[in-house]
Protein backbone atom coordinates (compact mmCIF):
# COMPACT_ATOMS: atom_id res chain seq x y z
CA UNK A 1 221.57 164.43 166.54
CA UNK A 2 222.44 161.66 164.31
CA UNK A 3 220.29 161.11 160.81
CA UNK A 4 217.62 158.24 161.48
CA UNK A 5 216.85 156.02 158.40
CA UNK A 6 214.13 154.08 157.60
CA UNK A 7 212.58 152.49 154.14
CA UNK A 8 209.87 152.31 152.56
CA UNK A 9 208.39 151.18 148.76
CA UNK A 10 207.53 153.30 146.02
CA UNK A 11 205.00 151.99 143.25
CA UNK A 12 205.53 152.85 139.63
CA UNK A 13 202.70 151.12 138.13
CA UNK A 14 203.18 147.93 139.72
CA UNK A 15 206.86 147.88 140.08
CA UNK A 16 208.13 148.95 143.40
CA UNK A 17 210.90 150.61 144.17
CA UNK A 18 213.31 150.54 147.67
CA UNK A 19 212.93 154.63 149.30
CA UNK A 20 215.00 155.39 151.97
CA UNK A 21 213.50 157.89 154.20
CA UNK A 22 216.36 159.96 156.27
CA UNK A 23 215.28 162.47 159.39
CA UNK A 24 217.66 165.17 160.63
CA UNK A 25 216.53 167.17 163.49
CA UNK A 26 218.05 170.26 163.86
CA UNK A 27 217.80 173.48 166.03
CA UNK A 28 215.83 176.15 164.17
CA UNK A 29 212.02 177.05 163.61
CA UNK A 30 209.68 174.14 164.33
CA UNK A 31 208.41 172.57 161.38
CA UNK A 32 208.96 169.52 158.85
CA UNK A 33 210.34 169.92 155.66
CA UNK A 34 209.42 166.89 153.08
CA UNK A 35 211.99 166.58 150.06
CA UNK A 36 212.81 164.34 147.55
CA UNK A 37 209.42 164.82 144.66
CA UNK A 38 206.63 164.73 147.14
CA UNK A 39 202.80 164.84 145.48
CA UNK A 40 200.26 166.68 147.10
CA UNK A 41 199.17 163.76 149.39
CA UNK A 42 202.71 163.12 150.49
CA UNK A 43 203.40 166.98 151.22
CA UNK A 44 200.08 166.50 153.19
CA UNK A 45 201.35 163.70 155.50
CA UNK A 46 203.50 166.55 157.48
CA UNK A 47 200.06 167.23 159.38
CA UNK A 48 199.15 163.53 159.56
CA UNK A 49 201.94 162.80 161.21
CA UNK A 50 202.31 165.34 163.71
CA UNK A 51 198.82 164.32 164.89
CA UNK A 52 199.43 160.45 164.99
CA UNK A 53 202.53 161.08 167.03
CA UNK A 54 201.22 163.41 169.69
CA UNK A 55 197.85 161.06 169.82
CA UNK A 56 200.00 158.13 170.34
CA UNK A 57 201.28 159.64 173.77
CA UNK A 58 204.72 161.16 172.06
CA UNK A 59 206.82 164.05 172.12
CA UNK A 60 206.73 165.73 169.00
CA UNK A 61 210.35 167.53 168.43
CA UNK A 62 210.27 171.15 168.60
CA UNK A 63 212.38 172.05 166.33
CA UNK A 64 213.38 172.01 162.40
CA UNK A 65 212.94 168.47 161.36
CA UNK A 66 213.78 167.55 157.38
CA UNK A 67 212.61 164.75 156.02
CA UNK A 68 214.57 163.39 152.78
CA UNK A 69 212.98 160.59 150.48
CA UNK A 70 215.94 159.14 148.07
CA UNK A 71 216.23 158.58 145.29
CA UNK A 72 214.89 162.37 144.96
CA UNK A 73 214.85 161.53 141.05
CA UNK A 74 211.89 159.24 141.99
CA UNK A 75 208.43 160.62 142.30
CA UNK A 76 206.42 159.51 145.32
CA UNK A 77 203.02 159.09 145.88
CA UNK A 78 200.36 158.49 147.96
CA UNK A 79 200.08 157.92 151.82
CA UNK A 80 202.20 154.74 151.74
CA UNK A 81 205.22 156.64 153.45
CA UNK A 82 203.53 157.66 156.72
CA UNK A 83 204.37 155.55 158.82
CA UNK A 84 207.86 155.18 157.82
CA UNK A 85 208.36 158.73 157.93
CA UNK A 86 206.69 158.93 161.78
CA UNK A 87 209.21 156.11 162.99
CA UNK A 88 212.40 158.01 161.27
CA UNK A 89 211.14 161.16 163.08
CA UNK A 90 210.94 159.15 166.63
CA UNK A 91 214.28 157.79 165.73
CA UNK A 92 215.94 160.82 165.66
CA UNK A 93 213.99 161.92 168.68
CA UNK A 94 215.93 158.87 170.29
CA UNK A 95 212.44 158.10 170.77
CA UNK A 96 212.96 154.51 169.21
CA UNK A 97 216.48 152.44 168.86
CA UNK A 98 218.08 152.72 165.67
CA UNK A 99 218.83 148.76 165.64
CA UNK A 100 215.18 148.22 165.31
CA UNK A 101 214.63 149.57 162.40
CA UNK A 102 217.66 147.47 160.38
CA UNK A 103 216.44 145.91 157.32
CA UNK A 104 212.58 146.70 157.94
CA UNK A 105 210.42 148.45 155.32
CA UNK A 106 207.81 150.27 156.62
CA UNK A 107 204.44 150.52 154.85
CA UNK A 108 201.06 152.29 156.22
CA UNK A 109 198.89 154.98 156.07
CA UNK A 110 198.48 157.12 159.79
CA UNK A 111 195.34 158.36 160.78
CA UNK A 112 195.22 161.64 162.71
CA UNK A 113 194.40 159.29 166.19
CA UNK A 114 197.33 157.00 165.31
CA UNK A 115 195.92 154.27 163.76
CA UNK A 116 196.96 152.49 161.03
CA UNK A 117 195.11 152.41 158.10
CA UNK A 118 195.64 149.80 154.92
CA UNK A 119 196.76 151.62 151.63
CA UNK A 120 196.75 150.11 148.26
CA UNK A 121 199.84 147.94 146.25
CA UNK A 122 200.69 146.13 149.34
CA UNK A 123 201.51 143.06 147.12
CA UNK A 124 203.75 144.55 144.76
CA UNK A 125 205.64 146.56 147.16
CA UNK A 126 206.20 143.20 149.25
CA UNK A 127 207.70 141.77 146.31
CA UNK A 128 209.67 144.86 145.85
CA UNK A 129 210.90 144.99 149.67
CA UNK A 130 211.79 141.35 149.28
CA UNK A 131 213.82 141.69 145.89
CA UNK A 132 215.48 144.33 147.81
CA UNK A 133 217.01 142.15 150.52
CA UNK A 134 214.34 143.27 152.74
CA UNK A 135 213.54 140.25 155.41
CA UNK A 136 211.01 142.11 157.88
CA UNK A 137 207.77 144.36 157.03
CA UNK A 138 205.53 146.74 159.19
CA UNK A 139 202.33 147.12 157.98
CA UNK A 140 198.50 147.36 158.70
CA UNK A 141 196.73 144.85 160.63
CA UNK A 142 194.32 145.02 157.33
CA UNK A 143 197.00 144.43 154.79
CA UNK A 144 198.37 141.46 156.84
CA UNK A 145 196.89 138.84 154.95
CA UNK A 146 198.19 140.07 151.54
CA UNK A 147 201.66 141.11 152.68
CA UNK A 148 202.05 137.51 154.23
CA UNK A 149 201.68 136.29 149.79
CA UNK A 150 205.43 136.40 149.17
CA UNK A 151 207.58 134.18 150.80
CA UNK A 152 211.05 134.79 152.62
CA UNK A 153 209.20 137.71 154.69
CA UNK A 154 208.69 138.44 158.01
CA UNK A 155 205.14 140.48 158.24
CA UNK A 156 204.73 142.53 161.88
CA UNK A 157 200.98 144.12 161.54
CA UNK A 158 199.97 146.43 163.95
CA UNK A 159 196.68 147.78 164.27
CA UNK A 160 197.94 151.72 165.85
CA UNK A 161 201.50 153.53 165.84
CA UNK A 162 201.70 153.42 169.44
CA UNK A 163 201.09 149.30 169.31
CA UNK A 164 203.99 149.11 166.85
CA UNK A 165 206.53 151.64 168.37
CA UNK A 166 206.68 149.72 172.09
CA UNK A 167 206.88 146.70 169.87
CA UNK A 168 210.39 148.48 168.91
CA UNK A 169 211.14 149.43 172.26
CA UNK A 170 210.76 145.91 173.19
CA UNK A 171 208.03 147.36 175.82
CA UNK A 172 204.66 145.66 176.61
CA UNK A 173 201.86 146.76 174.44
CA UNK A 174 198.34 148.35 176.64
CA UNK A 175 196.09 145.69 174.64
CA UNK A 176 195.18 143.24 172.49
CA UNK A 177 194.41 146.11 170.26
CA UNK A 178 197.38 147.59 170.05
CA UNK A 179 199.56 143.69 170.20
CA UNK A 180 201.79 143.68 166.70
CA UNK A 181 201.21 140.33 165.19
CA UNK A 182 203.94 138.30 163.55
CA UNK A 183 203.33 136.69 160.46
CA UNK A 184 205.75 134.49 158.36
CA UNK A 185 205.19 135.07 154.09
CA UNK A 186 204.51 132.64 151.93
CA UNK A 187 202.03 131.06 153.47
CA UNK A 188 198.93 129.28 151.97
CA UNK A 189 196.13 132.24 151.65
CA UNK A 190 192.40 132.19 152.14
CA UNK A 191 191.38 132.19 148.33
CA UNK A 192 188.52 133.57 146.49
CA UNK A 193 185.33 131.48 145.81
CA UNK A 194 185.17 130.25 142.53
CA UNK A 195 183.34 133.36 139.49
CA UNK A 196 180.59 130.98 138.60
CA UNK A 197 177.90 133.30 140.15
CA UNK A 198 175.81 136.29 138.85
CA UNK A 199 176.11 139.24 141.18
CA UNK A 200 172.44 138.27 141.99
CA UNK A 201 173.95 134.59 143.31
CA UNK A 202 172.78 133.29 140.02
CA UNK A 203 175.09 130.45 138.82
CA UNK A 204 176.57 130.42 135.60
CA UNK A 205 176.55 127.73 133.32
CA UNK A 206 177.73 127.58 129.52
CA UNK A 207 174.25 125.12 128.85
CA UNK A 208 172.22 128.05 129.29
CA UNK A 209 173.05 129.23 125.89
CA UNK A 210 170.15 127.79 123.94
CA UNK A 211 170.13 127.52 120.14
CA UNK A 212 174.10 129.12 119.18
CA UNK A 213 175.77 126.21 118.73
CA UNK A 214 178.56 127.69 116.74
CA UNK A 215 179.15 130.15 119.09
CA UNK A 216 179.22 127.76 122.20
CA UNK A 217 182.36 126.34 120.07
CA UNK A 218 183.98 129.63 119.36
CA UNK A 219 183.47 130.08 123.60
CA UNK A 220 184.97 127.07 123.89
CA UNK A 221 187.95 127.65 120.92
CA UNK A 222 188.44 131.39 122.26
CA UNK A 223 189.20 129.79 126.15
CA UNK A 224 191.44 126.84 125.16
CA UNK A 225 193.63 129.25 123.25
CA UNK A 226 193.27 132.77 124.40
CA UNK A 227 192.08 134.31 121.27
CA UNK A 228 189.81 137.19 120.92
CA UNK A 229 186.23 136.79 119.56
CA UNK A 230 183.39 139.08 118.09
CA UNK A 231 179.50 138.39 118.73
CA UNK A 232 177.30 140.38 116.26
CA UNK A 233 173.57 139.74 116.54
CA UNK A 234 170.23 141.10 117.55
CA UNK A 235 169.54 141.50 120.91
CA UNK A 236 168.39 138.53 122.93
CA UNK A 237 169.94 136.31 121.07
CA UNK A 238 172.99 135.29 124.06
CA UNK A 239 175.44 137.72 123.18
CA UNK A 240 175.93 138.70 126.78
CA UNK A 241 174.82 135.47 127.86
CA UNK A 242 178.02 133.85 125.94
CA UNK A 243 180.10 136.22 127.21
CA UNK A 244 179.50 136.18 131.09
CA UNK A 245 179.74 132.11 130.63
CA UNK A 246 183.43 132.42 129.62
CA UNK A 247 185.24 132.60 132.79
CA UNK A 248 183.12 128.87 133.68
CA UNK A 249 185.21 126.91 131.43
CA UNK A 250 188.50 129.01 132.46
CA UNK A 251 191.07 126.83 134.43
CA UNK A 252 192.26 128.57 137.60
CA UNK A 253 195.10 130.74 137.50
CA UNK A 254 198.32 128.90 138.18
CA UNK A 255 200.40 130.54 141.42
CA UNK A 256 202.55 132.70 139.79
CA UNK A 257 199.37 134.67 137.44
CA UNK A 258 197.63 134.53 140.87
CA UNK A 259 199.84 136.80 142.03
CA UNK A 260 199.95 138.96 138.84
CA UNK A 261 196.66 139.44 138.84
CA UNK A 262 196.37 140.37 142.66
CA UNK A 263 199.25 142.76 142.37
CA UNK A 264 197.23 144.40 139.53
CA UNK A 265 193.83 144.64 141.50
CA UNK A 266 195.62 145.57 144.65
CA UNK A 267 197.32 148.73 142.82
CA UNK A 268 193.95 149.39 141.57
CA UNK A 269 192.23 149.16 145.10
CA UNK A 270 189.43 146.37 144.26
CA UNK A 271 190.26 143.04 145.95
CA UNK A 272 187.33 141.60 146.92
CA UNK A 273 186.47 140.50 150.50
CA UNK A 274 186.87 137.03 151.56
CA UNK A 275 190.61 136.09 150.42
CA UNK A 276 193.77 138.44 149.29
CA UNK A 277 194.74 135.80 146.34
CA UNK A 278 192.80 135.98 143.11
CA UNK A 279 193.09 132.47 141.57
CA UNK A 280 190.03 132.91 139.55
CA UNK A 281 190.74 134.43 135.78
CA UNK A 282 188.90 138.26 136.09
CA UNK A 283 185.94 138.82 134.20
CA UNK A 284 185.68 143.00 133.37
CA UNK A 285 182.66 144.72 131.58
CA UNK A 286 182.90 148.24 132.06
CA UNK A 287 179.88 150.40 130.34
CA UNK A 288 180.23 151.70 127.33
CA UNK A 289 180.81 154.97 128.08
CA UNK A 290 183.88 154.59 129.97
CA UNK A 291 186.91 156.67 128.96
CA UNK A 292 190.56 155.80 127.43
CA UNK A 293 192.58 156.11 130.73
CA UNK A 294 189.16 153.92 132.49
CA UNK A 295 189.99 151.25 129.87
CA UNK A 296 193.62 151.23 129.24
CA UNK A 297 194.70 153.29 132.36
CA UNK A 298 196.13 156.53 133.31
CA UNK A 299 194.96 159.49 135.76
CA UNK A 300 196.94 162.47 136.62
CA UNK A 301 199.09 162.30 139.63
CA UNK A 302 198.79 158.91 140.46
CA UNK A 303 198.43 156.52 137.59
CA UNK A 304 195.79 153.47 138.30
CA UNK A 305 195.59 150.31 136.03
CA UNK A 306 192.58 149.97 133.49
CA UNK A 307 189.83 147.69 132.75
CA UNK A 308 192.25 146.08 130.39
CA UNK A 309 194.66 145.48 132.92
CA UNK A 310 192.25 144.32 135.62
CA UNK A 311 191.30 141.69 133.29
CA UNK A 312 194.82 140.53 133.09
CA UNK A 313 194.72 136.31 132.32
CA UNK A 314 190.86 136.78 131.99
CA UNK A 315 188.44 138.54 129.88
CA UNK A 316 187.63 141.73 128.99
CA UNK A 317 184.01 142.09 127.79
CA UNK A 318 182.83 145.17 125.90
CA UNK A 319 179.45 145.30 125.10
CA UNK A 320 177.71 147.48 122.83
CA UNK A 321 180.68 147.93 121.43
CA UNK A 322 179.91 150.36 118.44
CA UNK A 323 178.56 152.35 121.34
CA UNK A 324 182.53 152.82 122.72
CA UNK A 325 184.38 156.16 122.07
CA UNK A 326 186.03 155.08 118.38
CA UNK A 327 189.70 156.38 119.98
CA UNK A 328 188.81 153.94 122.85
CA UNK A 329 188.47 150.76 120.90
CA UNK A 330 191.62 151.67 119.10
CA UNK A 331 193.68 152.52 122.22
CA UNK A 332 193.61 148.60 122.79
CA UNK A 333 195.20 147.79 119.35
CA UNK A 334 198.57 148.31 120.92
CA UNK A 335 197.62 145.96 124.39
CA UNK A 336 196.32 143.39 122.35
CA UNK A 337 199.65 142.92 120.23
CA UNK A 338 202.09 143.29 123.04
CA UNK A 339 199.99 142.26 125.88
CA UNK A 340 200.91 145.40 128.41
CA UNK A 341 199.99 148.67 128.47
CA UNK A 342 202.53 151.76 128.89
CA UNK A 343 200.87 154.71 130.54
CA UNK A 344 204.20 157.87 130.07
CA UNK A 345 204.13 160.92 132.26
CA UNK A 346 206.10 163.50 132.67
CA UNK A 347 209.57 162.08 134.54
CA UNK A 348 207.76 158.55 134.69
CA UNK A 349 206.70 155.51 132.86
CA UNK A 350 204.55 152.89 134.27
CA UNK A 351 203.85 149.33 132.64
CA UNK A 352 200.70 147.34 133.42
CA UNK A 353 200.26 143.76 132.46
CA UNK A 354 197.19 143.44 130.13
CA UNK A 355 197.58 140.19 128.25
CA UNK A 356 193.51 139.33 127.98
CA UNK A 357 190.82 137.58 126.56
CA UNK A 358 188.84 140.53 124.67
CA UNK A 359 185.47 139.45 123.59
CA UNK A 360 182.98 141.94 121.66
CA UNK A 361 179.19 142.12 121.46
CA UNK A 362 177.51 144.23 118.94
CA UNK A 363 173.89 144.67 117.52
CA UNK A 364 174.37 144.80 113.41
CA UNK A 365 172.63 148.17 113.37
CA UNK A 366 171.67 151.12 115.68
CA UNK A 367 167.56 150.16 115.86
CA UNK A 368 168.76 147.02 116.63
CA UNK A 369 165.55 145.35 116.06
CA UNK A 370 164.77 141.46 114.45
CA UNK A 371 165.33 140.60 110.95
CA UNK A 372 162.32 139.37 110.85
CA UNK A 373 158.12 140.12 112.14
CA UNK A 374 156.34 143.22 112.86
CA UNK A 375 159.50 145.25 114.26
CA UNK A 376 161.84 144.51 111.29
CA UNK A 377 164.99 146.68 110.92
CA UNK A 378 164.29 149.76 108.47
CA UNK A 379 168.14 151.11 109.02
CA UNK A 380 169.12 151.22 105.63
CA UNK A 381 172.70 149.52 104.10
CA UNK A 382 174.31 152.81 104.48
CA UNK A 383 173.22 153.47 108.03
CA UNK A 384 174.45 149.58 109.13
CA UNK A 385 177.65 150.13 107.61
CA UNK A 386 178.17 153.35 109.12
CA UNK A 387 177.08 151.89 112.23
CA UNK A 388 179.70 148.64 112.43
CA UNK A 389 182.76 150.97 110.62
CA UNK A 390 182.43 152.19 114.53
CA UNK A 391 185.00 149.38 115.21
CA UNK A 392 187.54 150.15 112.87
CA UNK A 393 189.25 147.55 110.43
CA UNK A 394 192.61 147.21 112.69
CA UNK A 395 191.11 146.80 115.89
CA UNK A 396 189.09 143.42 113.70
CA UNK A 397 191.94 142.16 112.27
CA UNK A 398 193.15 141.38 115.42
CA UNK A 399 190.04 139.67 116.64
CA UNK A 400 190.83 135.56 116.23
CA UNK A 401 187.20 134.75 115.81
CA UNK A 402 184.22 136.42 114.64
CA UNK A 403 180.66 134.56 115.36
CA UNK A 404 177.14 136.08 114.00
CA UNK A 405 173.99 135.12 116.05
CA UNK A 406 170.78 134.70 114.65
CA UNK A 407 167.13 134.55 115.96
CA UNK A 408 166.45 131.48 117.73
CA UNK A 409 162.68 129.87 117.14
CA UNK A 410 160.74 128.09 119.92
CA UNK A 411 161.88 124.67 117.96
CA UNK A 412 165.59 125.52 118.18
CA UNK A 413 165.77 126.39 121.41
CA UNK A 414 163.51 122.94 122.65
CA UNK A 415 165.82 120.80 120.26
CA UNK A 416 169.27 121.96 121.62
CA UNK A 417 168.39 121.46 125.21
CA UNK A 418 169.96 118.02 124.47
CA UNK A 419 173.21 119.03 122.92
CA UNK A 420 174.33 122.13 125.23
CA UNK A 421 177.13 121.08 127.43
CA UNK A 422 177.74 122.59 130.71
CA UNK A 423 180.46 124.10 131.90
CA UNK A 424 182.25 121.44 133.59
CA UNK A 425 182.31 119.13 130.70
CA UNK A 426 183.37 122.13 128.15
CA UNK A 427 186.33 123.12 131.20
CA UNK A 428 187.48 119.51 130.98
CA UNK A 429 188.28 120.14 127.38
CA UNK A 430 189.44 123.03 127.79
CA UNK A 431 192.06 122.19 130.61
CA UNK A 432 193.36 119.53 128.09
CA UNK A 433 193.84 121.13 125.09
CA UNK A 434 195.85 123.93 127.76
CA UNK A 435 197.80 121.18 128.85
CA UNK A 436 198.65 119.94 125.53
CA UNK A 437 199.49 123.49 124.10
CA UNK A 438 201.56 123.75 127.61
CA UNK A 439 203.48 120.82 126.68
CA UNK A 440 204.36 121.74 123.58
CA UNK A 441 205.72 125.55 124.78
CA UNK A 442 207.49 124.08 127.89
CA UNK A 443 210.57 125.12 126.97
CA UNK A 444 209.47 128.98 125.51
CA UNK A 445 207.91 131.97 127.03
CA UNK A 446 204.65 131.26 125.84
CA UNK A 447 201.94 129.54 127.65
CA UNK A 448 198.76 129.69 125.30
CA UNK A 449 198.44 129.48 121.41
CA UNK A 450 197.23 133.25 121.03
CA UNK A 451 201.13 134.28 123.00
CA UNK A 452 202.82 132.06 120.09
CA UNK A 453 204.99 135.21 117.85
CA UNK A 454 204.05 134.65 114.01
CA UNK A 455 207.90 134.37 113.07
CA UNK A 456 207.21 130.74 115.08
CA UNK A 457 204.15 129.90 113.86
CA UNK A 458 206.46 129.12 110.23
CA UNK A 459 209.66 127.76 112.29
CA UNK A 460 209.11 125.50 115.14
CA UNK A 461 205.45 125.25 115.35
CA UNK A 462 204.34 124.76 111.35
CA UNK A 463 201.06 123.28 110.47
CA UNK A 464 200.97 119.94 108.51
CA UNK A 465 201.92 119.98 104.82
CA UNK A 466 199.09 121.34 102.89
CA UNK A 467 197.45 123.02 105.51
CA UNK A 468 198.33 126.26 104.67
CA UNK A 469 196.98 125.87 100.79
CA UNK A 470 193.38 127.31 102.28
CA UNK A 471 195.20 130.46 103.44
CA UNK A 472 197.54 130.93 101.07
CA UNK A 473 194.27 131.22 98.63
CA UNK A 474 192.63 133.81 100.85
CA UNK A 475 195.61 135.82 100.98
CA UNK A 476 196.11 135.70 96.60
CA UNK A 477 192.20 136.80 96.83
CA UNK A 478 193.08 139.67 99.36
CA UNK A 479 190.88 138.29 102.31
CA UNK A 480 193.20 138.41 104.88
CA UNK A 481 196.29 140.49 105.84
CA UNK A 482 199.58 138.82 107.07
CA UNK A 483 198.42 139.20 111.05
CA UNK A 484 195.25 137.50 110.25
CA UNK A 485 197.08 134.74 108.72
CA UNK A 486 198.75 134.01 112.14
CA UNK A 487 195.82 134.77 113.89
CA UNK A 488 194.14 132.20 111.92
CA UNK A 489 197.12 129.74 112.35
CA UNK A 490 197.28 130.09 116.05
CA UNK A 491 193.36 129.25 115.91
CA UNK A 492 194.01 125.89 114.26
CA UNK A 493 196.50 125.18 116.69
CA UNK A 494 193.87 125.53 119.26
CA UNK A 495 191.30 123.59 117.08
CA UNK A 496 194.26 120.84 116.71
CA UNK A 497 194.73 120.76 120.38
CA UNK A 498 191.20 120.60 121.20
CA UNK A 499 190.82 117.52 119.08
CA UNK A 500 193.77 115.84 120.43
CA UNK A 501 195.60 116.09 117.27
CA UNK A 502 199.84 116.81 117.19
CA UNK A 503 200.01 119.53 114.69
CA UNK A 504 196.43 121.13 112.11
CA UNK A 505 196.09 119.82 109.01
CA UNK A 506 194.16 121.37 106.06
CA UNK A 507 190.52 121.16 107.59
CA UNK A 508 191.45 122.81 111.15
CA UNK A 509 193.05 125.62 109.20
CA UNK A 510 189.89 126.09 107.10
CA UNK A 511 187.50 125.76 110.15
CA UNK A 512 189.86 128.72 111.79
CA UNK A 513 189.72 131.07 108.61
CA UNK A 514 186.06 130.51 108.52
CA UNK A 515 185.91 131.90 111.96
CA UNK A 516 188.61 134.81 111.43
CA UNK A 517 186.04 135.50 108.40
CA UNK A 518 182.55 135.16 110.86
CA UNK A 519 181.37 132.61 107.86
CA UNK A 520 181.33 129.84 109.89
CA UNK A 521 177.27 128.90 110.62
């Protein structure tokens, strides 16, 4: 018999690759040989298979079938290949015309009754299939939605195997179960609701945070330019608060970081119900006692993205964060510079996109009681610098802003009720300031202040004259390193743009070092 073909898509992170999946059926002891760097799950899918075929009313071929998956140099995982390996196997049974299978990548996970069953990285292996000069897709009737995001595809979704092979045979399907739905990509999704609510269907609003009125600006600063920003205080005082109020005065995502960011989750298994398209910017907090490859990614076998790439164009939150593992915290230096991570295994590398918003909340000592009253802090000097040396001086210098809270009195917290802002006015200001820092990067890679290189920052994109005489005194005293000089610059950039003006001038860069510094109050 002649060597069926079919193809599938590989995932390497969240770059897919075109497999082409070749049976030969040959005389010889039954039995079905996968090659071409199988994992475990793969090698598994030889029983799968078998089952899904006979359950589906077919012959299964009684003889030596080999299965090859090519390039062989390219590992393969996960249960993505099933169904592409079940219709090259009917193929070469004659079972199903060769013709139907021209320029169709075949995506889906088989269950032993023959049903079809959605796997993850549907997104990014459409995008894949499509750069690949694939027009047509089979997948799950559950993926449908998702696969339909990229344009110039044709999705079929099928709900069993035995729906979607007489829908290859050109034969009329038993049901409306088992019908094969036609879908054509690119069209306009069902989209997620908007991340203004609590999980508890609280809704979030930026005026809630009573009596921190410098940090309410550095919220505001840290969202207009995508800079990074440390809360140290007691606790009650709004850290968290602050922080889960961030993503309210976020813009949403713009089409193409939609898609980025639901490629990312989709790889990761955790879109949420309701639409496939994330527009809303990602808000992660994961506890403080989550690993290095839960933060920045990893896993053996089959690498999933982190919390630092699930919070790709949002924020990632970390609080308690003395609490983190110390080789945790400093796993992210290397994100926060480049904005990706790079996860290397053996025979593979695989690049997530992590350029986020990372915001920090820490008490200033480990008893983490008031400054003041009948439960005053008795750590000693020693003990609270000990404590706070727990986020080490590199991971610091490249936080933008730095913001102390302190305890709020009945008084303060009555008297600011009439200056907090809520979120919508605070997003207005936001949007413009993006807008005018988009204008002014239209014609670079860059789309926020925080992405601007620091070999820029002294070309095309220099301050006014004399506004770098405050930092060029901080750096003669030693207060701030070369990176924190840029940082600081690409802060009064943001300041500049949030005040409408065309470049910073002397007191926007002094505003910005004072919040590099945390002396602003």
């Amino acid at each position: 018999m002649p060597v069926a073909r079919t193809h599938a898509i590989a995932l390497v992170g969240v770059e897919g690759h075109a497999v082409e999946i070749e049976a030969d059926i040959q005389n010889g002891l039954p039995g079905l040989l996968l090659v071409g760097l199988p994992d475990t799950a793969l090698r598994e899918a030889r029983d799968r298979i078998r089952s899904a075929i006979v359950n589906s009313a077919e012959q299964w071929p009684q003889r030596r079938i080999t299965v090859g998956l090519s390039p062989a140099s390219l590992p393969k995982r996960g249960s993505g290949f099933d169904l592409g390996i079940a219709v090259a196997i009917l193929s070469a049974a004659n079972s199903v015309p060769a013709a139907a299978l021209d320029g169709v990548a075949f995506i889906g996970e088989l269950g032993l009754d023959g049903q079809l069953r959605p796997v993850r990285g549907v997104l990014p292996a459409m995008a894949a299939a499509a750069a690949s000069g694939f027009r047509q897709v089979a997948v799950p009737r559950a993926n449908a939605a998702e696969a339909a995001l990229v344009p110039g595809l044709q999705v079929f979704s099928a709900n069993s195997l035995r729906g979607l092979l007489s829908w290859l045979r050109g034969e009329p399907t038993a049901g409306e179960a088992d019908s094969v739905q036609i879908t054509e990509g690119g069209t306009e999704p069902t989209t997620t609701p908007a991340n203004t609510l609590r999980s508890d269907g609280r809704k979030l609003d930026l005026a809630d945070v009573l009596g921190q009125p410098v940090a309410r600006r550095a919220a505001e600063i840290c969202a207009a330019g995508g800079h990074h920003l440390c809360l140290l205080g007691p606790p009650g005082a709004g850290k968290t608060m602050l922080a889960e109020r961030i993503p309210t005065v976020l813009p949403r995502l713009e089409k193409a970081a939609a898609l980025e960011v639901t490629s990312i989750h989709s790889v990761a298994g955790v879109l949420p119900d309701g639409g496939p398209l994330l527009t809303e910017p990602p808000f992660c907090a994961p506890h403080h006692t989550a690993t290095k490859a839960a933060i920045v990614g990893g896993g053996s076998g089959l690498i999933h993205p982190g919390a630092a790439s699930l919070a790709h164009r949002g924020c990632l939150f970390l609080d308690e964060a003395p609490e983190f593992g110390r080789d945790v915290l400093d796993a992210l230096r290397q994100p926060l510079e480049s904005g990706e991570v790079v996860v290397a295994r053996l025979g593979m590398i695989a690049r997530f996109p992590a350029r986020f918003t990372l915001v920090l909340a820490a008490n200033p000592c480990p008893c983490a009681k008031g400054s003041g009253g009948q439960a005053a802090c008795e750590c000693s000097p020693t003990v609270r610098r000990r404590y706070l040396a727990r986020l080490s001086g590199p991971l610091l210098d490249r936080v933008d802003l730095k913001v102390e809270f302190l305890p709020v009195s009945r008084s303060e917290l009555l008297s600011d009720r009439k200056f907090a802002e809520p979120s919508a006015k605070v997003a207005d200001r936001v949007a413009a300031a993006r807008q005018r820092a988009a204008d002014r990067l239209r014609d670079t890679p860059w789309q926020l202040n925080a992405e601007i290189p620091g070999s820029e920052l002294h070309g095309h994109f220099r301050p006014a004259p004399g506004a770098l005489s405050p930092l060029e005194r901080a750096m003669d005293l030693g207060q701030i390193s070369a990176r924190g000089l840029h940082r600081v610059l690409r802060v009064a950039w943001t300041v500049a743009d949030l005040a409408g003006v065309s470049r910073p001038t002397a007191d926007h860069t002094t505003y910005a070092l004072g919040l590099w510094m945390g002396r602003v109050g």
